[in-house]
C-alpha atoms as a PDB file:
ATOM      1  CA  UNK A   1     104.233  35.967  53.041  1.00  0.00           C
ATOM      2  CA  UNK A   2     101.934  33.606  51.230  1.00  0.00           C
ATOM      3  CA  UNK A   3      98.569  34.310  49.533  1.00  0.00           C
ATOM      4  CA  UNK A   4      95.662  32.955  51.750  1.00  0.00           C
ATOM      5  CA  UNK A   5      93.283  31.009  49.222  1.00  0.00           C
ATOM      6  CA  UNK A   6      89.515  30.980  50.828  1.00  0.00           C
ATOM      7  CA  UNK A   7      86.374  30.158  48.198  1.00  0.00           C
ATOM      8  CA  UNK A   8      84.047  32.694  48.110  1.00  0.00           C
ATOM      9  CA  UNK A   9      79.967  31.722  48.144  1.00  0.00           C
ATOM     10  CA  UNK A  10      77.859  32.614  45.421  1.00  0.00           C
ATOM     11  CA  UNK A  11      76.009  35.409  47.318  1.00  0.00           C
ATOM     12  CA  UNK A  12      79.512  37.078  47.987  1.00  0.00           C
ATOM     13  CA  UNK A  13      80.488  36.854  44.544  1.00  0.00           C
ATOM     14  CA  UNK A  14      77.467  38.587  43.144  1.00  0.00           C
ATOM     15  CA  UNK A  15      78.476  41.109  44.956  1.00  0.00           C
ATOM     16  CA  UNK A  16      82.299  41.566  44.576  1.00  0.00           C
ATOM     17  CA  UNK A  17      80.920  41.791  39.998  1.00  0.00           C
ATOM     18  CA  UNK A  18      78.061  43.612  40.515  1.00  0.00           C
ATOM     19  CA  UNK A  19      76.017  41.303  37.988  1.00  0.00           C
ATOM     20  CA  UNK A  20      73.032  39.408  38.315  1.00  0.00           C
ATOM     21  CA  UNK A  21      72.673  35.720  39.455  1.00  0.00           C
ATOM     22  CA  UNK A  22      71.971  35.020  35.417  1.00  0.00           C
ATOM     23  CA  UNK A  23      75.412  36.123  34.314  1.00  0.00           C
ATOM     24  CA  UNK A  24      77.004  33.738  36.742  1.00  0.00           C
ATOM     25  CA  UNK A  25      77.834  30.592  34.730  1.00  0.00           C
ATOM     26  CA  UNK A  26      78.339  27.665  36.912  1.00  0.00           C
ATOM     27  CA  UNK A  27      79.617  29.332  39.843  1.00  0.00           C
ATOM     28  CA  UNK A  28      83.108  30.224  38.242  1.00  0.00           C
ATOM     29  CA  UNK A  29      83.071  32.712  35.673  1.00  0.00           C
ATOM     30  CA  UNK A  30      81.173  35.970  35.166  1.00  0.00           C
ATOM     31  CA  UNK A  31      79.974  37.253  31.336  1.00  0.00           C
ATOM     32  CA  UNK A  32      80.170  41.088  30.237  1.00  0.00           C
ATOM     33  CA  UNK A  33      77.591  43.628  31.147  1.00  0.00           C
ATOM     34  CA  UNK A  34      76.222  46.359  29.093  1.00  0.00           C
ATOM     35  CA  UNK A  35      76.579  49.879  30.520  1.00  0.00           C
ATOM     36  CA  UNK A  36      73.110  51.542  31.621  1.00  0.00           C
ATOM     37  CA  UNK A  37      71.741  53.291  28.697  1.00  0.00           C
ATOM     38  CA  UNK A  38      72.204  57.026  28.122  1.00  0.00           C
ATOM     39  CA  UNK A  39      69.881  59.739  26.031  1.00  0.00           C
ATOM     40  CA  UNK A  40      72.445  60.006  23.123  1.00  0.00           C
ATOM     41  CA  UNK A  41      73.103  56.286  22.947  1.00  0.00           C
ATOM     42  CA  UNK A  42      70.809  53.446  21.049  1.00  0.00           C
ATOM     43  CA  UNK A  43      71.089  49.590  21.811  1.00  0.00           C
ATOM     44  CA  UNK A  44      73.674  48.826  19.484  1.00  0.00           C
ATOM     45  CA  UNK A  45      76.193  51.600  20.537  1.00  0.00           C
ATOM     46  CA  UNK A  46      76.254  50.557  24.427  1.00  0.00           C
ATOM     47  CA  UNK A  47      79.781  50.495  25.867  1.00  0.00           C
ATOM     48  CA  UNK A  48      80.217  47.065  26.868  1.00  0.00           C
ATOM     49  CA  UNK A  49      82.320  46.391  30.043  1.00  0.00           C
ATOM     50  CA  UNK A  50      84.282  42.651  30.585  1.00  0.00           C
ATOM     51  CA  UNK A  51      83.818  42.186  34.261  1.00  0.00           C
ATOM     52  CA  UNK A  52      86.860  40.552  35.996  1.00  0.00           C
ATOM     53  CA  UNK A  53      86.294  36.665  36.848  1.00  0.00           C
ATOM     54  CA  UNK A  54      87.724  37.241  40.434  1.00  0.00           C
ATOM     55  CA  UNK A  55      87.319  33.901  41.520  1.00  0.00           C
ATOM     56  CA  UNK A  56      89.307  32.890  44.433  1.00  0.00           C
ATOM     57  CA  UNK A  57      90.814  29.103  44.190  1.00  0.00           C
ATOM     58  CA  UNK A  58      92.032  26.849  46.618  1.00  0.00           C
ATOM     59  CA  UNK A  59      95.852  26.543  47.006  1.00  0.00           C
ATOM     60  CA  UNK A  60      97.604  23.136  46.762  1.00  0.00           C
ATOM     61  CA  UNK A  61     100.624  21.428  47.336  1.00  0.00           C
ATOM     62  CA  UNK A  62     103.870  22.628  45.333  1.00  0.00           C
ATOM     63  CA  UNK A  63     104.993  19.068  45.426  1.00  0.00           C
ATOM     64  CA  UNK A  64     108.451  17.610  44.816  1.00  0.00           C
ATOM     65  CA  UNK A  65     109.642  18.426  41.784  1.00  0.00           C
ATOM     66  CA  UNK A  66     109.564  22.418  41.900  1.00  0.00           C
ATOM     67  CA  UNK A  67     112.832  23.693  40.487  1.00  0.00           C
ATOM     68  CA  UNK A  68     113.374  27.634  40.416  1.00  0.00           C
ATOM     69  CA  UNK A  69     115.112  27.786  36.681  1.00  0.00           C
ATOM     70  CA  UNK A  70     114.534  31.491  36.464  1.00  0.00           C
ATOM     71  CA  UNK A  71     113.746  30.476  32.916  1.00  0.00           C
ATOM     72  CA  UNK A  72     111.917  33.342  31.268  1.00  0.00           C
ATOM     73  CA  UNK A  73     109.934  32.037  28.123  1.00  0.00           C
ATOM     74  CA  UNK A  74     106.412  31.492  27.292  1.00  0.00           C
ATOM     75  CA  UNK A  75     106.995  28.075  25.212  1.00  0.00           C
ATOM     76  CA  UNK A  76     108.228  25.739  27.630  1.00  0.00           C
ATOM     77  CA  UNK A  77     107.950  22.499  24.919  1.00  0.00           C
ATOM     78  CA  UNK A  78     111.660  22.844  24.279  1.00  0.00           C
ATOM     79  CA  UNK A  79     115.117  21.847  26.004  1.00  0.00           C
ATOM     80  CA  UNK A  80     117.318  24.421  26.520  1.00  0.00           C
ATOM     81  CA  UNK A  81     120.112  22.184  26.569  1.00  0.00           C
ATOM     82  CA  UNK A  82     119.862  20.428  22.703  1.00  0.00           C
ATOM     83  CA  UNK A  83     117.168  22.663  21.816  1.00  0.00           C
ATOM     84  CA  UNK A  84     114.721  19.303  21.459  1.00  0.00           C
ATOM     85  CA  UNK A  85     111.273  19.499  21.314  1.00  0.00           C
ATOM     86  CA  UNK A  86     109.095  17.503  23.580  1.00  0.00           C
ATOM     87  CA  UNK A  87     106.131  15.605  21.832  1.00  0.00           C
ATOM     88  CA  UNK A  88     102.484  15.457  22.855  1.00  0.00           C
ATOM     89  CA  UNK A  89      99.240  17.256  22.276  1.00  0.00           C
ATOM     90  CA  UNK A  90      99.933  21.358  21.677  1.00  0.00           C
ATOM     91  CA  UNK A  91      98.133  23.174  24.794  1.00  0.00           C
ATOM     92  CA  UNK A  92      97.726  26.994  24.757  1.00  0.00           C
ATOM     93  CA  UNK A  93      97.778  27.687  28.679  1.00  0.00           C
ATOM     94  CA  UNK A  94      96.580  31.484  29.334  1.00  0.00           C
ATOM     95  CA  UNK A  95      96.444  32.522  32.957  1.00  0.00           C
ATOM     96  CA  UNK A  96      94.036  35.804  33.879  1.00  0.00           C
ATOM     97  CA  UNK A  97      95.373  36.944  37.315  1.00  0.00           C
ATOM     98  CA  UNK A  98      93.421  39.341  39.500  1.00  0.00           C
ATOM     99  CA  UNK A  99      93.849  40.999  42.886  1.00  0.00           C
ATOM    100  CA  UNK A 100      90.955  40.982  44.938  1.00  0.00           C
ATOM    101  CA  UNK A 101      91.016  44.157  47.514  1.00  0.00           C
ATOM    102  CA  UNK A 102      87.865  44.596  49.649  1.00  0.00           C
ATOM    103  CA  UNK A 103      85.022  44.296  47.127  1.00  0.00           C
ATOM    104  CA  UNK A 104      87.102  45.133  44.225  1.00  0.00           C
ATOM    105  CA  UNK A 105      88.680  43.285  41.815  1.00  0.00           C
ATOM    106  CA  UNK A 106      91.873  44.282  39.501  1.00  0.00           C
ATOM    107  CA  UNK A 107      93.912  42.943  36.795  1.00  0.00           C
ATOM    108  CA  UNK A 108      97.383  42.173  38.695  1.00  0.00           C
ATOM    109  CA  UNK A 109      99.883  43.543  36.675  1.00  0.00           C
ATOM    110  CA  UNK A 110     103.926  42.024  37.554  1.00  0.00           C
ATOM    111  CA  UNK A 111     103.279  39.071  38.652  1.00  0.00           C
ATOM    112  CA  UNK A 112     105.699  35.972  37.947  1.00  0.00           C
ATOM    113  CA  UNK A 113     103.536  33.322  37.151  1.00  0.00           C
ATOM    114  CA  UNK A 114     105.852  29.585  37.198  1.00  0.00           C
ATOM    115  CA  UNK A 115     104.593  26.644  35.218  1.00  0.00           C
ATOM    116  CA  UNK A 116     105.875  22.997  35.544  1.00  0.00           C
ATOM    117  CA  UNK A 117     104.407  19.397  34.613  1.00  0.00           C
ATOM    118  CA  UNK A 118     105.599  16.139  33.361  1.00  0.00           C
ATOM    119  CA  UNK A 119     106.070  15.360  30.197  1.00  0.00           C
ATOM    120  CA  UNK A 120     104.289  13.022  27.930  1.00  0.00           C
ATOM    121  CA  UNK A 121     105.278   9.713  29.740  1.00  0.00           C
ATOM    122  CA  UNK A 122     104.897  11.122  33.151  1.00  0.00           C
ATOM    123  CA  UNK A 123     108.595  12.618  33.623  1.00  0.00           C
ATOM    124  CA  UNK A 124     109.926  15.476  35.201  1.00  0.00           C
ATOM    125  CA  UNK A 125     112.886  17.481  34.169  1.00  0.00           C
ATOM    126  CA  UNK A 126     115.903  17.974  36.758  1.00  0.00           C
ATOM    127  CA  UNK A 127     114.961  14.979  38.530  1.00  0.00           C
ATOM    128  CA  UNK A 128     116.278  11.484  38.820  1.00  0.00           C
ATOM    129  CA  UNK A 129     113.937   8.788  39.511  1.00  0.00           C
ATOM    130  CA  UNK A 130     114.460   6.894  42.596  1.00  0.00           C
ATOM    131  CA  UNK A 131     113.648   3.395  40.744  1.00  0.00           C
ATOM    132  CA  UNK A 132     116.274   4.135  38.099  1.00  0.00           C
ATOM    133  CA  UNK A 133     113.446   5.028  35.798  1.00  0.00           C
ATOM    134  CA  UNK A 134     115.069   7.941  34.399  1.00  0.00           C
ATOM    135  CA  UNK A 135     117.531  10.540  35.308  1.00  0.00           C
ATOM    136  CA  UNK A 136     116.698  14.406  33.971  1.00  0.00           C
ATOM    137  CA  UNK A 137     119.422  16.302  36.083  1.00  0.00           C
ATOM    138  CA  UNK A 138     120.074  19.052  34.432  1.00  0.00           C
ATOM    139  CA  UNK A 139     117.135  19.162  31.994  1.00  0.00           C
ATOM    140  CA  UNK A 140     114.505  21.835  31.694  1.00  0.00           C
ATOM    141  CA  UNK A 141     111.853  21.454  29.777  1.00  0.00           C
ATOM    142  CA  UNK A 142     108.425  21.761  30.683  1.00  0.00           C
ATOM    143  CA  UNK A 143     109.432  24.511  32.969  1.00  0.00           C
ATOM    144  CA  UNK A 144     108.941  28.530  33.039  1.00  0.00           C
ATOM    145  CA  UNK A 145     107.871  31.726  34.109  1.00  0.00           C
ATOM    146  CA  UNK A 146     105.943  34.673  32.189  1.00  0.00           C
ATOM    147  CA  UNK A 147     105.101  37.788  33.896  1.00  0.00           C
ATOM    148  CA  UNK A 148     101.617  39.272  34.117  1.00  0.00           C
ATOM    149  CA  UNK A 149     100.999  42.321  31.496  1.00  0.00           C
ATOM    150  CA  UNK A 150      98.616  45.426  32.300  1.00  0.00           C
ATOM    151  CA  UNK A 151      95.460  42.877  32.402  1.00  0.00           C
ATOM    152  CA  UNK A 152      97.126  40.704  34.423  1.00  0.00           C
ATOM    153  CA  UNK A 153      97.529  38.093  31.805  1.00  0.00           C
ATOM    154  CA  UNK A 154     100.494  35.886  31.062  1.00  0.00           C
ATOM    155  CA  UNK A 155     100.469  33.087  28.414  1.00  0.00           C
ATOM    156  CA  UNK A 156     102.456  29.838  27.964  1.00  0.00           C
ATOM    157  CA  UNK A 157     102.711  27.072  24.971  1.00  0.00           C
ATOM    158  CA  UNK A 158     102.938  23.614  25.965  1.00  0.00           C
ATOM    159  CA  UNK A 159     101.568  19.856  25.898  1.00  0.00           C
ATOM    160  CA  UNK A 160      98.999  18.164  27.053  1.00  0.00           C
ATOM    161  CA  UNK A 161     100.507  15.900  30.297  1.00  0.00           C
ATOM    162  CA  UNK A 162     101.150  12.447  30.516  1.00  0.00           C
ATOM    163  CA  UNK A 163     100.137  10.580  33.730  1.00  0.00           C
ATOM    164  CA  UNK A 164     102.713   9.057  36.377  1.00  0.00           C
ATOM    165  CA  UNK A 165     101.407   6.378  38.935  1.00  0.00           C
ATOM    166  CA  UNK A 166      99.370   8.112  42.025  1.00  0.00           C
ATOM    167  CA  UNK A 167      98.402  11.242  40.656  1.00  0.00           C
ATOM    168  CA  UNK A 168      96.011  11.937  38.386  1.00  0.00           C
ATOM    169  CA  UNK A 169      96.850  14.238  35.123  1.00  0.00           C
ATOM    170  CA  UNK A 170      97.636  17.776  36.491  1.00  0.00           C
ATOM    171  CA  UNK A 171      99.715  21.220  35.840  1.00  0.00           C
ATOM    172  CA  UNK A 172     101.522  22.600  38.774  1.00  0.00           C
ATOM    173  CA  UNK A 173     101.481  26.804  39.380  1.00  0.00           C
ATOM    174  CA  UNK A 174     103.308  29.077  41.265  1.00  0.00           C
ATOM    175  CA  UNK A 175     101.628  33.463  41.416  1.00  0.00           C
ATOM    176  CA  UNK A 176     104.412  35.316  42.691  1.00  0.00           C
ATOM    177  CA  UNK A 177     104.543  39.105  43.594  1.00  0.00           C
ATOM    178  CA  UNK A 178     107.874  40.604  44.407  1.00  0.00           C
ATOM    179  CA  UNK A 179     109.363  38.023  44.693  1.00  0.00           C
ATOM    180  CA  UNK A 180     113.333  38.858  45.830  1.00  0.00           C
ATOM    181  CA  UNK A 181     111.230  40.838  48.750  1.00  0.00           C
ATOM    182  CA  UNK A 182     110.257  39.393  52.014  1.00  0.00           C
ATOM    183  CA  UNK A 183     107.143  41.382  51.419  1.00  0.00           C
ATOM    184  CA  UNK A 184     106.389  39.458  48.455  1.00  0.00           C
ATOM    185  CA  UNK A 185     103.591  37.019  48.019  1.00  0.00           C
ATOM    186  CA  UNK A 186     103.314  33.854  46.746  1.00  0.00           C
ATOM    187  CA  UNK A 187     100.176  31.185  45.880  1.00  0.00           C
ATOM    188  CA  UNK A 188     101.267  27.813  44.672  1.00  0.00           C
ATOM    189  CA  UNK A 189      98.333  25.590  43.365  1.00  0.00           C
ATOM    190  CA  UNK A 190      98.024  22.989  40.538  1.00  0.00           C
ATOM    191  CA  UNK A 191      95.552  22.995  37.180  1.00  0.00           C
ATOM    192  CA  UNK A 192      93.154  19.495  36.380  1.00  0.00           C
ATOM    193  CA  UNK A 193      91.174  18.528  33.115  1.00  0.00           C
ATOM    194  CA  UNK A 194      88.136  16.559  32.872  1.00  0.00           C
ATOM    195  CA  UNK A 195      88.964  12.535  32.511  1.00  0.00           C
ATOM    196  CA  UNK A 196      86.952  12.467  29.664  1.00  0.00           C
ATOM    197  CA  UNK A 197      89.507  14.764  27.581  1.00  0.00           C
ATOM    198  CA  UNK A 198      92.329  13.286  29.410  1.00  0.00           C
ATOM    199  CA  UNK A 199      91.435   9.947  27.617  1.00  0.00           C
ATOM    200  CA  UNK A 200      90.985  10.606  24.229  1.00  0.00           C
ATOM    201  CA  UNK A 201      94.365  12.503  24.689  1.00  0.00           C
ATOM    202  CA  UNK A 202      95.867   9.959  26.009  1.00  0.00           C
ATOM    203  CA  UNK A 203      94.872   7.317  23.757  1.00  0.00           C
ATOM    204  CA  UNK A 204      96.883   8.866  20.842  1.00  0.00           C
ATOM    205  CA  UNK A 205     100.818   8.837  20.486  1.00  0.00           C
ATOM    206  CA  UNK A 206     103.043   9.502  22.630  1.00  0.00           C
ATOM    207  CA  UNK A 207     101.074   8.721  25.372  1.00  0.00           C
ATOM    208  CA  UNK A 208      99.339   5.493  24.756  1.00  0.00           C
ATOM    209  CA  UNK A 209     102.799   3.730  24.655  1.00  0.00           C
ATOM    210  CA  UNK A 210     102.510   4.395  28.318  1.00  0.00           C
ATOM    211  CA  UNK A 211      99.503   2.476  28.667  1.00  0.00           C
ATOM    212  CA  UNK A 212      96.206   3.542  30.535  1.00  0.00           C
ATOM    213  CA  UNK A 213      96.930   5.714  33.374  1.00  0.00           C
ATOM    214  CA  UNK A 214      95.827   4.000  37.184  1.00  0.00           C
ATOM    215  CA  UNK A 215      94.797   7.267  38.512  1.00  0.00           C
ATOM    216  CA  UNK A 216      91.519   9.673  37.687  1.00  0.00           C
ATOM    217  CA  UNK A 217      90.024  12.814  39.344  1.00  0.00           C
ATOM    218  CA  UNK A 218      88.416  11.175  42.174  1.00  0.00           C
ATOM    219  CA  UNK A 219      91.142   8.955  42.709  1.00  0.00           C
ATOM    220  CA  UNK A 220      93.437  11.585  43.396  1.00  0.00           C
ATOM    221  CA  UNK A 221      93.702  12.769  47.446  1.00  0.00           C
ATOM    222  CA  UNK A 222      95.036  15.752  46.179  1.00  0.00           C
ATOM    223  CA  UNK A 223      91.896  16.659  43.632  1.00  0.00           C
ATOM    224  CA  UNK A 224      89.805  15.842  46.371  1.00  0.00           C
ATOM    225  CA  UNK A 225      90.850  18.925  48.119  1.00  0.00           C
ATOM    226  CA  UNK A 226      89.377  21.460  46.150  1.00  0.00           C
ATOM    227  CA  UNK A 227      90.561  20.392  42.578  1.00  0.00           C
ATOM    228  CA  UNK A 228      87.093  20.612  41.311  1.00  0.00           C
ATOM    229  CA  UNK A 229      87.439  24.204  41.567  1.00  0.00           C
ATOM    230  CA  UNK A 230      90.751  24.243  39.736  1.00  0.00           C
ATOM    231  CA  UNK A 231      89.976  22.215  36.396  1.00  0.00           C
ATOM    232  CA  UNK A 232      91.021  23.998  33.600  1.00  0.00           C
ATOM    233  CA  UNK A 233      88.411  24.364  30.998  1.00  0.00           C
ATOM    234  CA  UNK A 234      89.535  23.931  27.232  1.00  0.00           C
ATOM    235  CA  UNK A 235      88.246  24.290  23.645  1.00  0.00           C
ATOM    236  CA  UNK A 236      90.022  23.104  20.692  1.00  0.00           C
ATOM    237  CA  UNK A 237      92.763  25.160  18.526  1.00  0.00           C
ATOM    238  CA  UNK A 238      94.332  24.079  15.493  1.00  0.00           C
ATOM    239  CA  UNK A 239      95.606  20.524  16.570  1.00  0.00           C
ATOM    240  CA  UNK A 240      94.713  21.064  19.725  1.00  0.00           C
ATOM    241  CA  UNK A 241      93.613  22.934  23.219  1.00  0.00           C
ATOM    242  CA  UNK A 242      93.647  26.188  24.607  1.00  0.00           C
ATOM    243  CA  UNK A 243      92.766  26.537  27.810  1.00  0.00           C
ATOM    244  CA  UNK A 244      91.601  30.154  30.099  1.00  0.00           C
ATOM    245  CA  UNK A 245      92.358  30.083  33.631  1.00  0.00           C
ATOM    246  CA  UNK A 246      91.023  33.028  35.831  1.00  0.00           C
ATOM    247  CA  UNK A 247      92.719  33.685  39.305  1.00  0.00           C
ATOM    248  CA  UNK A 248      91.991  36.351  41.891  1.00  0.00           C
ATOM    249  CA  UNK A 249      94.436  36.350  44.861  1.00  0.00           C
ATOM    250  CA  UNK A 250      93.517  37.793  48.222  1.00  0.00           C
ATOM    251  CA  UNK A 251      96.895  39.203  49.044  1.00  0.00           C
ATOM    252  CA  UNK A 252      95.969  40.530  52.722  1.00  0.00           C
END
């Protein structure tokens, strides 16, 4: 049974955090509130809650190159095969997965969240290209699954992408919930980044011996079906992003 993805309107999810319109930033992501204030407390020793983001996203295509590797690891730079490390700007990729029930919102603890991209240059692993471009069978790097902890958060170290023609620069995700069960539910979806960063990535090595990609944001058919609401926003780490990606899954 898969997840049905609906996006909610701002009214609706003012009402699912129980937070003013003011703590809404941009429609996406909802800041902490202080508890009321009790006799025995003062301003600075308020309990402060972390409200859950709850945002519900669009699903997308799982496209072609989906291969279920069962491979349990949270840094998915390297080949298993040789142990070789794929090259390209470090990314820090944490995923915040909620389950929205009713009005309420939990952390979804379990869950197998899957992560695959290209690499780079634009290739997949497992994969041989039908041009004769270049043949990964058996390769798999770039590819894994963590699952969710007791906040619902499950973490992954990896590069920035590369670009291959048609498609603009993208992570594809898979939110699994028992999933050896035919009760189990899965949402399958895919991450974006703002062009802007995408080209002053892109611009260093590896990926500028690729050449300037032919495809941006609202080039991409796929983006333009609800993509804006799945861009990943990132700040810079060390040499390079992390990036904070909150979920909530209707699962009825």
């Amino acid at each position: 049974m898969k997840i049905t993805g609906c996006n909610l309107s701002r009214r609706r999810m003012l009402l699912l955090t129980g937070v003013t319109a003011a703590s809404l930033v941009m429609g996406k992501r909802v800041s902490g509130q202080s508890m009321p204030r009790t006799p025995t407390q003062t301003p600075l020793k308020r309990a402060m809650v972390v409200m859950p983001s709850c945002v519900v996203r669009p699903q997308q295509t799982e496209g072609p190159y989906f291969v279920d590797e069962k491979l349990n690891r949270s840094d998915i730079r390297f080949e298993p095969s040789d142990h070789s490390m794929k090259k390209g700007v470090p990314l820090r990729l944490v995923f915040r997965v909620s389950q929205l029930e009713g009005n309420v919102c939990t952390p979804l603890k379990g869950a197998i969240v899957d992560v695959w991209q290209c690499d780079a240059l634009g290739v997949y692993s497992g994969f041989q290209d039908i041009n004769g471009l270049f043949d990964t069978r058996g390769k798999k790097f770039l590819r894994g699954y963590q699952i969710t902890d007791a906040i619902g958060k499950a973490e992954f170290v990896t590069i920035y992408p590369g670009w291959y023609p048609g498609r603009t620069v993208h992570i594809h995700f898979k939110i699994r919930t028992d999933s050896a069960s035919p009760q189990g539910h899965e949402f399958t979806s895919q991450l974006y980044f703002h062009d802007s960063i995408t080209d002053r990535v892109h611009a260093q090595a590896p990926y500028a011996t690729k050449g300037r990609r032919n495809s941006s944001n609202e080039d991409d058919r796929i983006f333009q079906r609800g993509g804006s609401e799945l861009i990943l926003p990132l700040a810079r780490e060390t040499a390079g992003y992390v990036g904070t990606f909150d979920i909530g899954l209707q699962m009825t």
